[in-house]
Protein backbone atom coordinates (compact mmCIF):
# COMPACT_ATOMS: atom_id res chain seq x y z
CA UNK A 1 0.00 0.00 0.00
CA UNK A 2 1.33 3.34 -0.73
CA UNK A 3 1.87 5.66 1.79
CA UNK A 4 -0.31 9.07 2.61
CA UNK A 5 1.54 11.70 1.15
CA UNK A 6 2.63 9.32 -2.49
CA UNK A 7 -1.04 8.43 -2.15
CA UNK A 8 -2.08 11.94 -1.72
CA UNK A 9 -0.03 13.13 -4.19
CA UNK A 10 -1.20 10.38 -6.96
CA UNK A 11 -4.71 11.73 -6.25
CA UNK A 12 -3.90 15.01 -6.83
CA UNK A 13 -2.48 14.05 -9.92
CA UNK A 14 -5.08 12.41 -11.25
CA UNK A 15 -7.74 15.07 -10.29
CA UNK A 16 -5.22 17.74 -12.27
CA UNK A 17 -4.85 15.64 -15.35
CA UNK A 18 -8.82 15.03 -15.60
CA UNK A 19 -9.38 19.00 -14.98
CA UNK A 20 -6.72 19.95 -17.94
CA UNK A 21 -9.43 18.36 -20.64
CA UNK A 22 -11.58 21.02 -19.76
CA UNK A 23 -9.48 23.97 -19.08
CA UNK A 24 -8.44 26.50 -21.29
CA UNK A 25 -4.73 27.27 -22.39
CA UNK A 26 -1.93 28.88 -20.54
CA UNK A 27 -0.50 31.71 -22.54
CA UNK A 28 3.49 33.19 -22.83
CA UNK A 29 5.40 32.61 -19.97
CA UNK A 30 5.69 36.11 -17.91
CA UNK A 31 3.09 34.94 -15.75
CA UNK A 32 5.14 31.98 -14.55
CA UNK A 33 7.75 34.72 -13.19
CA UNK A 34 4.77 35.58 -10.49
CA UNK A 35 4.17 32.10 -9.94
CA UNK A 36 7.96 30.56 -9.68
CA UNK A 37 9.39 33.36 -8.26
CA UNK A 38 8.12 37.00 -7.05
CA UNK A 39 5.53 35.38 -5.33
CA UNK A 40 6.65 32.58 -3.72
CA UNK A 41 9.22 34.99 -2.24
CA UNK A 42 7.35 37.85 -0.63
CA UNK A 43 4.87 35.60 0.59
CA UNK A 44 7.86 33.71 2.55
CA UNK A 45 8.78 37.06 4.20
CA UNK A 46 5.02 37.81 5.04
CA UNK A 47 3.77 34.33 6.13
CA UNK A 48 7.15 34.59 8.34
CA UNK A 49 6.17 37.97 9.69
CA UNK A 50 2.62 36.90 10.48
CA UNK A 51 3.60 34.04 12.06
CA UNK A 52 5.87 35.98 14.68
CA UNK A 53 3.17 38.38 15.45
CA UNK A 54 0.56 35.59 16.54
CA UNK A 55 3.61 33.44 18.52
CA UNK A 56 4.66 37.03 20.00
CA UNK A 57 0.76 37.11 20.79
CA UNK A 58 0.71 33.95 21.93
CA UNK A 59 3.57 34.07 24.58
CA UNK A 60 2.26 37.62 26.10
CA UNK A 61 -1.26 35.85 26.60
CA UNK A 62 0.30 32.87 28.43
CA UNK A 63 2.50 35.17 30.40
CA UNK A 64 -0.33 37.46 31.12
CA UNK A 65 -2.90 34.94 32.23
CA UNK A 66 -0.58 32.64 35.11
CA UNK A 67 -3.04 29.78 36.08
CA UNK A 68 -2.88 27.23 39.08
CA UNK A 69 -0.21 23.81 38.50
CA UNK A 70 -3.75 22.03 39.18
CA UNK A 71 -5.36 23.32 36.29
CA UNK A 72 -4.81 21.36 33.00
CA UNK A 73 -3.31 23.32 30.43
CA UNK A 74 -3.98 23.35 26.67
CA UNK A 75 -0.87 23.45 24.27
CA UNK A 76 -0.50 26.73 21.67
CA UNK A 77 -1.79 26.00 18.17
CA UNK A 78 1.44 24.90 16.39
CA UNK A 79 2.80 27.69 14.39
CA UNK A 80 4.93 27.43 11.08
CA UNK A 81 8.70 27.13 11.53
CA UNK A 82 9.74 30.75 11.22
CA UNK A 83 12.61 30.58 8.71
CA UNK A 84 14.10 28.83 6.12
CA UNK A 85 13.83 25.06 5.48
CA UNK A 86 16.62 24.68 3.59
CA UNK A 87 20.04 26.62 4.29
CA UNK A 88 23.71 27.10 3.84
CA UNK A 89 26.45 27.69 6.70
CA UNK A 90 25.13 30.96 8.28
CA UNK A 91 21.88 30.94 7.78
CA UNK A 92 21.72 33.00 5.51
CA UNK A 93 21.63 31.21 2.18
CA UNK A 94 18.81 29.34 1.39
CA UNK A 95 18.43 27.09 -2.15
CA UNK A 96 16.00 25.36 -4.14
CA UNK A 97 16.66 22.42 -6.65
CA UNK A 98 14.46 20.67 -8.47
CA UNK A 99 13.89 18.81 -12.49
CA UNK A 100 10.50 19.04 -14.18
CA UNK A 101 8.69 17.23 -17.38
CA UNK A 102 5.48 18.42 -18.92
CA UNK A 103 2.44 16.79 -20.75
CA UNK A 104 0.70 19.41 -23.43
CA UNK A 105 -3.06 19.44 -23.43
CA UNK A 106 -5.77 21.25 -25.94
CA UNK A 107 -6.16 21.72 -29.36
CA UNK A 108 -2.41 20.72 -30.38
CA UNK A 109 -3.14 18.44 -32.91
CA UNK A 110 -1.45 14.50 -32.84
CA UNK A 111 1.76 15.76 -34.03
CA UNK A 112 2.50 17.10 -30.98
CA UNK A 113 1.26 14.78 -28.20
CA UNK A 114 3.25 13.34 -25.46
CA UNK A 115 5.97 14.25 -22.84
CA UNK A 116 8.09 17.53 -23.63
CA UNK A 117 11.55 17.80 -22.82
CA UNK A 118 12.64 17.98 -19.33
CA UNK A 119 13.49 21.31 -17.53
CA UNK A 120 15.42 22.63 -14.31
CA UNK A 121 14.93 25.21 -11.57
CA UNK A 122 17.17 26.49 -9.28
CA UNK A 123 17.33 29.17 -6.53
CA UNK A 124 19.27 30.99 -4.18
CA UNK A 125 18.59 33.52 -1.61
CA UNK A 126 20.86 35.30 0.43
CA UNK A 127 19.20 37.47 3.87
CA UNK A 128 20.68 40.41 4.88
CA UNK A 129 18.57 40.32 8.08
CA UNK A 130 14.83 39.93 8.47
CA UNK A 131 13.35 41.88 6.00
CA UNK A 132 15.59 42.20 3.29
CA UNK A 133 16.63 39.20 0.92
CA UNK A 134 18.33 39.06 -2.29
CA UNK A 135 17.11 36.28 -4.55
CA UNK A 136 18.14 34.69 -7.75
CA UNK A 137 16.32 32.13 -9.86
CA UNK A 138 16.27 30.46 -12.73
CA UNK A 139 13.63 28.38 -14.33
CA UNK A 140 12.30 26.36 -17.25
CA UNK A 141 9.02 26.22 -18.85
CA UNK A 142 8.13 23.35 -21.48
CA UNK A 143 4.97 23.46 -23.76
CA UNK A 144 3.43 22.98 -27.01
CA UNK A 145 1.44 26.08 -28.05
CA UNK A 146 -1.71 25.81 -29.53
CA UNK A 147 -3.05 26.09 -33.52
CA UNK A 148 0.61 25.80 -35.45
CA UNK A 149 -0.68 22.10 -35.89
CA UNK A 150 -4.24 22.28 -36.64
CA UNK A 151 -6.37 24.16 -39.10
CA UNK A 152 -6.10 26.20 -42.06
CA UNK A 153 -3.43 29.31 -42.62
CA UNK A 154 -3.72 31.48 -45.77
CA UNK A 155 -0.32 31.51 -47.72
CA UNK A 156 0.91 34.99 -49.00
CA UNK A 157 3.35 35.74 -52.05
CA UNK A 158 5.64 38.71 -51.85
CA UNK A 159 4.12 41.27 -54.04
CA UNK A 160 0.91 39.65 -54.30
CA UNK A 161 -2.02 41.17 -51.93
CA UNK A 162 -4.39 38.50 -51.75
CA UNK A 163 -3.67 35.02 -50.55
CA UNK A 164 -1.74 32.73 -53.43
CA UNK A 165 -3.08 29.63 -51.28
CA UNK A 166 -3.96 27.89 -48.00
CA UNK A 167 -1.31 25.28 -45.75
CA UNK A 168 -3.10 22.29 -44.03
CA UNK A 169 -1.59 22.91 -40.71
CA UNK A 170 -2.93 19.40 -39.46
CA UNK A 171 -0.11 17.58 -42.23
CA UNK A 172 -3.97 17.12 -44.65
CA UNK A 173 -5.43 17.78 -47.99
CA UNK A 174 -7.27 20.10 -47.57
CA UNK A 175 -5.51 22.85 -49.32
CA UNK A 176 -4.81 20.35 -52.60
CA UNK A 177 -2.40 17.98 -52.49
CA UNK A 178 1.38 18.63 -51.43
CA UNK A 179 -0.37 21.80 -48.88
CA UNK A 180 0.01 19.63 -45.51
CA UNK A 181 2.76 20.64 -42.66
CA UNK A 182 3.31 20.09 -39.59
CA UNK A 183 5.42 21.79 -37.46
CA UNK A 184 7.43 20.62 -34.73
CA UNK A 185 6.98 23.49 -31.84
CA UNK A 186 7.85 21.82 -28.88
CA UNK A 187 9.33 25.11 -26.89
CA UNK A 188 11.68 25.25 -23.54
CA UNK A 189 11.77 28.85 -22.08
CA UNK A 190 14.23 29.56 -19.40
CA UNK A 191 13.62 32.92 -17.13
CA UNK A 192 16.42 34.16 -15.15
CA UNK A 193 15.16 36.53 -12.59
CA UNK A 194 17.15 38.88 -10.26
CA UNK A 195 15.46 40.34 -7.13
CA UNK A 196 15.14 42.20 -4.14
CA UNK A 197 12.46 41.98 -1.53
CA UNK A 198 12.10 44.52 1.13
CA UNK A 199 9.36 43.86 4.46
CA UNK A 200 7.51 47.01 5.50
CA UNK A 201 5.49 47.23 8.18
CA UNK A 202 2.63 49.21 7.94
CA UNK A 203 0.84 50.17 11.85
CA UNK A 204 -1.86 52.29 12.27
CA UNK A 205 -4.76 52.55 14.86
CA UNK A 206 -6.99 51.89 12.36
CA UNK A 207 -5.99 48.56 11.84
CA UNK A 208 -6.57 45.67 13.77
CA UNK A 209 -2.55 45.41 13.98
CA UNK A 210 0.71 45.47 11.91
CA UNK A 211 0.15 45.22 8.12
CA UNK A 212 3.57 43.53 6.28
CA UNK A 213 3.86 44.29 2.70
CA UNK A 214 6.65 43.32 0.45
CA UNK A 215 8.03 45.20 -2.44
CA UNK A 216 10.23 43.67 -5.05
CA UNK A 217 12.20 45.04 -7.56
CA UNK A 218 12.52 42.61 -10.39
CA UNK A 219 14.77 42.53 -13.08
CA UNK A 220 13.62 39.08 -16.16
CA UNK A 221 15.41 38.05 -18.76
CA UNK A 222 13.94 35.22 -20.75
CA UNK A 223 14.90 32.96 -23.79
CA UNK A 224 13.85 29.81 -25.64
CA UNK A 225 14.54 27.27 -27.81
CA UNK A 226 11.99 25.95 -29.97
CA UNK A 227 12.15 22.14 -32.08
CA UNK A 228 11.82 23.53 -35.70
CA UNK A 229 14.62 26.46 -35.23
CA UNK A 230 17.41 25.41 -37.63
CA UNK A 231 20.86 26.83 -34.81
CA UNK A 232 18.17 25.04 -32.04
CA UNK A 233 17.33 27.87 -30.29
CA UNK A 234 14.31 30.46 -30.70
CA UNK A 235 15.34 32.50 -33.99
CA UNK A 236 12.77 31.65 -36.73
CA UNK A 237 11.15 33.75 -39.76
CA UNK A 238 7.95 35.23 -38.69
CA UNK A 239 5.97 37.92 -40.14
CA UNK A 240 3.09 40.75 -39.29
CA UNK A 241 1.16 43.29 -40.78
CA UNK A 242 0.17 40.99 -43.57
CA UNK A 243 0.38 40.81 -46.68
CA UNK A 244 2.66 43.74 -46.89
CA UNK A 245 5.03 43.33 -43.74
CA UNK A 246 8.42 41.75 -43.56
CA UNK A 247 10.05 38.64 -42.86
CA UNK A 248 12.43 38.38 -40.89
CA UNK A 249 14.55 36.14 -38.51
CA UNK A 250 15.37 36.78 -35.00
CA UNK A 251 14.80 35.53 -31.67
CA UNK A 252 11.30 35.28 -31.08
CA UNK A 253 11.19 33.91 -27.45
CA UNK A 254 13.58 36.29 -26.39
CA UNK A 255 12.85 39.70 -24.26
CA UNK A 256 13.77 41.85 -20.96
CA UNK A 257 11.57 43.03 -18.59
CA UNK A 258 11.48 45.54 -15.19
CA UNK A 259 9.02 44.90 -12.44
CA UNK A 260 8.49 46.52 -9.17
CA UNK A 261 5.80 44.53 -8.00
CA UNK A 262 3.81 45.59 -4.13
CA UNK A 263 2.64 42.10 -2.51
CA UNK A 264 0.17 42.60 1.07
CA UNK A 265 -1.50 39.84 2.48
CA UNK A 266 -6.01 40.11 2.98
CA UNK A 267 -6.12 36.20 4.46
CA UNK A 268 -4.49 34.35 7.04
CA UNK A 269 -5.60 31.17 9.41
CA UNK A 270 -3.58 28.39 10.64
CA UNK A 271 -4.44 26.74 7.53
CA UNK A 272 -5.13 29.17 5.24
CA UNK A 273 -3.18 32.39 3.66
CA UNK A 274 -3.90 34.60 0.70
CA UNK A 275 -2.53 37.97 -0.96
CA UNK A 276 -3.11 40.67 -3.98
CA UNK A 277 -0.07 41.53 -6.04
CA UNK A 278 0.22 44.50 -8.27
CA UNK A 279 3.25 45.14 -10.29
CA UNK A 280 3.98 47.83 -12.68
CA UNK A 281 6.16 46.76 -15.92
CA UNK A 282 7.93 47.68 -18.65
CA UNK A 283 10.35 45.58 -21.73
CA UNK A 284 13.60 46.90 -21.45
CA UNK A 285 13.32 47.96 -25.28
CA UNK A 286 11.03 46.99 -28.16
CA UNK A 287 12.05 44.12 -30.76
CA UNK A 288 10.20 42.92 -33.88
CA UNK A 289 6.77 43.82 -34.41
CA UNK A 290 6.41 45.93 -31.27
CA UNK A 291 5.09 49.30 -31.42
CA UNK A 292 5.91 51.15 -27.97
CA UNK A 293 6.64 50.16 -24.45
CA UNK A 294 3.95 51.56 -22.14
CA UNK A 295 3.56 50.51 -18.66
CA UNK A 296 1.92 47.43 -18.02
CA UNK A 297 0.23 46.67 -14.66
CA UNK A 298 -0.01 42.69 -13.77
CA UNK A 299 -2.36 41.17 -11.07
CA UNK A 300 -2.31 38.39 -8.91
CA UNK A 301 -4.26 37.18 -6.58
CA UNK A 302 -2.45 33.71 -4.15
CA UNK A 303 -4.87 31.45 -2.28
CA UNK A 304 -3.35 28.94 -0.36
CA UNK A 305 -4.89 25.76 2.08
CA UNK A 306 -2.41 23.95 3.74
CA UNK A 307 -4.42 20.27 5.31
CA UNK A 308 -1.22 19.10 6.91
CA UNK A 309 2.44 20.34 7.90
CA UNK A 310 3.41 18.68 4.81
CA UNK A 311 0.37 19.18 2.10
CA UNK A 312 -0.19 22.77 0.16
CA UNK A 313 -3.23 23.09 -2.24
CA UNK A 314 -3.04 26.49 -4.16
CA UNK A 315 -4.90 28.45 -6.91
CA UNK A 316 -3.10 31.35 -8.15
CA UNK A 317 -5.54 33.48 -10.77
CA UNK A 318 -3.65 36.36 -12.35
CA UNK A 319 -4.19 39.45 -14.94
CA UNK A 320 -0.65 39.21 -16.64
CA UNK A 321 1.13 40.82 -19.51
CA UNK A 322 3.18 39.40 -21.88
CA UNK A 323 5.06 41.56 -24.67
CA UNK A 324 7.06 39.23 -27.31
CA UNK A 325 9.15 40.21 -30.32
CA UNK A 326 5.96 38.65 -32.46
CA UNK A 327 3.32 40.77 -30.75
CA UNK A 328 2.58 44.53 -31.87
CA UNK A 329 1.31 45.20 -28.76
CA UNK A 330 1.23 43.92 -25.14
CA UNK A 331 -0.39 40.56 -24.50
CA UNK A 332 -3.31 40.78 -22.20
CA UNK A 333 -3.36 37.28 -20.32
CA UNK A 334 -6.23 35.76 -18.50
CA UNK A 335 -3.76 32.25 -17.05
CA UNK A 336 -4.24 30.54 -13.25
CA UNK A 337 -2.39 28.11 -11.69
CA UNK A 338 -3.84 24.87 -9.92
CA UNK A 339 -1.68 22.86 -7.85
CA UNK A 340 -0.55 20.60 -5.02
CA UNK A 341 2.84 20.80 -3.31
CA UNK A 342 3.49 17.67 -1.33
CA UNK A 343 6.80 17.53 1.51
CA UNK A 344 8.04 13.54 0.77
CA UNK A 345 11.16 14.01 3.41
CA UNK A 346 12.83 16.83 5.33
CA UNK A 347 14.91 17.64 2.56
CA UNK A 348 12.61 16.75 -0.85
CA UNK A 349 9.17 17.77 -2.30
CA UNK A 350 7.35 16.33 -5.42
CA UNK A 351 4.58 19.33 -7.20
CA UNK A 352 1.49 19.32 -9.48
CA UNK A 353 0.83 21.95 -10.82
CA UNK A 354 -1.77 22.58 -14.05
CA UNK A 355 -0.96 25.74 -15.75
CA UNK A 356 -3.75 27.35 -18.31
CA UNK A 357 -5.28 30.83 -19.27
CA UNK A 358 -6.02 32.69 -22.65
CA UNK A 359 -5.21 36.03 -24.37
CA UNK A 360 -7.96 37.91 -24.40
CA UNK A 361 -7.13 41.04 -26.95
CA UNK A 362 -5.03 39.27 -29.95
CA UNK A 363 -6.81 37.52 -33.22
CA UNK A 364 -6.44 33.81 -33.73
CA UNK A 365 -4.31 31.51 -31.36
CA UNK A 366 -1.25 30.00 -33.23
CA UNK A 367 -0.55 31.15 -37.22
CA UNK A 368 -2.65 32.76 -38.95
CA UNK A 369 -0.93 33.20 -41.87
CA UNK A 370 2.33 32.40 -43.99
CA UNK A 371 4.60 35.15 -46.20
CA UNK A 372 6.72 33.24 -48.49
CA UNK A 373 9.54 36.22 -50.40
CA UNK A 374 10.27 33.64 -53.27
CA UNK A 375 8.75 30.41 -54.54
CA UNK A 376 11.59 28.39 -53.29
CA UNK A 377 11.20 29.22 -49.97
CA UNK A 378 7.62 27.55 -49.74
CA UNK A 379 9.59 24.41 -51.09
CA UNK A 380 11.87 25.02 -48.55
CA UNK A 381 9.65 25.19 -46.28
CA UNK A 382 11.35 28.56 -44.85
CA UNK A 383 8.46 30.98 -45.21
CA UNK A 384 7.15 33.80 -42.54
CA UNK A 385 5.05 33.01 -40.13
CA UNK A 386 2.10 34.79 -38.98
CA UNK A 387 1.62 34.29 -35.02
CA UNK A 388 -1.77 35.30 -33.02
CA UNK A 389 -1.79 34.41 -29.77
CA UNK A 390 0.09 32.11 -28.09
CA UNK A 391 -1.38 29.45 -26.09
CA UNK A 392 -0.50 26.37 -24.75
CA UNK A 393 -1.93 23.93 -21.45
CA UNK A 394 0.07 21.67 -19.64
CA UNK A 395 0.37 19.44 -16.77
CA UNK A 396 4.30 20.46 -14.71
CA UNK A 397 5.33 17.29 -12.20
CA UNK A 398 8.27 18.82 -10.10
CA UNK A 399 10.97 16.74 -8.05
CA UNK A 400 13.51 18.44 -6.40
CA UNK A 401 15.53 19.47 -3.01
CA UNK A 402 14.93 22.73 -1.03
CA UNK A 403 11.36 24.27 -0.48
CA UNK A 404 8.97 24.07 -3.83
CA UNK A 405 7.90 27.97 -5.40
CA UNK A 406 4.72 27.57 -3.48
CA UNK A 407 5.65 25.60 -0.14
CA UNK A 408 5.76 27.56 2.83
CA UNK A 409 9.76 27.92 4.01
């Protein structure tokens, strides 16, 4: 018989790969930045906070209220360990460690079914004292986008305005013989993310005690490889502003962002914890079909229910923005996280996690449309590709060393 928490966690499991059928798609990968790193972070430093305050609370309320040796006494409710799980010498480093592998879900077409290739996160914070840390991170994201494998894209001619012809995307016939393709888009992001978190305390005699909030600087920078790329890695010919645009070849997964993003908690129990993020963000400069870099203002909202010492459930909705080399303009993401962390020993974790969401102000998901300059490229097979919105659903399993991007340090 398995034991709880494998049991637990196979359950979990199970329930997350039944609910991806039914969900829709993730989107671009900025919103995994909240989820892997700025949030997990500040809510450390507030959960911590919190947690002092009620075993502060605690202690003056059993020193306060001295009872006789005859009268039973009934134990504290047992707080979080205040701190860091996992350290180095000093105390002052802590780490994470962990591999991942993904299954793509939704309308992907055959080609691409089955396990992506696997991906790594790591960690490491360093605490100047109790309400400043400095954290670095790197992670991986695997998925197969949605619509570059299904349906029908019109096929453009250089110097031609209306459409010469139509590509199968689903490898058919139904453009005429010779039309089918399909394209191999498995895609690995990696995020590397710099930043600084800084406690505040907030106390006022309108509140019903100490408010913590957490800002955090932020600093991404994010690249790709994706399966089709000839040099394996994310530069491909894409094309906009059809039929007249260009095509042209340069990384397409590839960008720079700033963040300052305000974190302050609205919900905490013994079991249960939840905060509102806001952060305010800009590219560090435009790239391939964008058209200006206004501020952009992600959302996030962190529930968390924690059933044992060992067992976190979470849902993490968010309002993010995503601004790619193929967009002309930001990305407005509707994406939420749905997952299960589960503590196996003192010093490993296994996570679920389903990630999905949608773009809710660009055309068609995947191409839609291909610019061919010359005949020979469309027998090459090296034409311009037209890209909507990105979307793409999968199912993350994480094993690793360390405390998980949602597990309570």
């Amino acid at each position: 018989m398995l034991g709880r928490p494998f049991g637990a966690v196979l359950a979990a499991v199970a329930a997350l790969t039944i609910t991806a059928s039914a969900l829709p798609a993730l989107a671009d990968g900025t919103e995994n930045v909240y989820q892997q790193s700025i949030l997990p972070s500040a809510n450390t430093a507030i959960k911590n906070f919190l947690d002092q305050q009620q075993a502060a609370r605690e202690k003056a309320r059993r020193q306060a209220s001295p009872t006789s040796p005859n009268v039973a006494q009934v134990p504290p409710v047992p707080q979080r360990r205040v701190g860091p799980v996992m350290a180095l010498p000093g105390e002052r480093f802590t780490y994470m460690a962990a591999l991942s592998v993904a299954n793509p879900y939704g309308n992907i077409g055959s080609y691409g079914k089955g396990w992506l290739m696997g991906g790594a996160d790591l960690s490491v914070g360093y605490h100047f004292n109790w309400s400043t840390r400095l954290l670095v991170s790197m992670f991986q994201l695997q998925h197969w986008p949605e619509g570059f494998n299904s349906g029908l894209a019109p096929v453009y001619l250089a110097g031609f305005r209306n459409p010469v012809g139509c590509a199968d995307l689903s490898d058919g016939t139904a453009c005429g013989p010779g039309t089918g393709r399909n394209i191999n888009v498995a895609t690995k992001d990696t995020f590397g993310v710099f930043m600084l978190n800084k406690l505040f305390v907030i106390k006022s005699d309108k509140l019903p005690g100490p408010l913590p909030i957490v800002i955090t600087p932020t600093y991404v920078a994010r690249g790709g490889i994706i399966a089709f790329a000839p040099g394996h890695n994310d530069v491909v010919p894409f094309t906009y502003n059809l039929p007249d645009g260009p095509v042209e070849n340069i990384p397409v997964r590839t960008a720079q962002y700033y963040a300052v993003a305000l974190t302050l908690p609205f919900l905490k129990t013994p079991k249960m914890f939840a905060t509102f993020t806001v952060a305010p963000q800009w590219i560090v400069h435009t790239a391939g079909a964008n058209v200006g870099n206004s501020m952009q203002l992600p959302q996030v909202l962190y529930f968390e229910y924690t059933p044992t010492r060992t067992t976190t459930l979470f849902f993490e909705p968010q309002s993010a923005r995503d601004y790619l080399p193929t967009d002309p303009y930001p990305e407005h993401l509707f994406a939420y996280f749905l997952g299960v962390s589960q503590r196996l020993t003192k010093y490993s974790f296994v996570q679920a996690v389903i990630n999905s969401g949608g773009v809710t102000n660009l055309g068609p998901d995947g191409i839609v449309g291909i610019k061919c300059l010359t005949a020979q490229q469309a027998i090459n097979n090296a034409c311009g590709l037209a890209i909507g919105g990105l979307k793409a659903t999968q199912l993350q399993l994480e094993f690793g060393v360390g405390s998980p991007s949602v597990f309570p340090l």
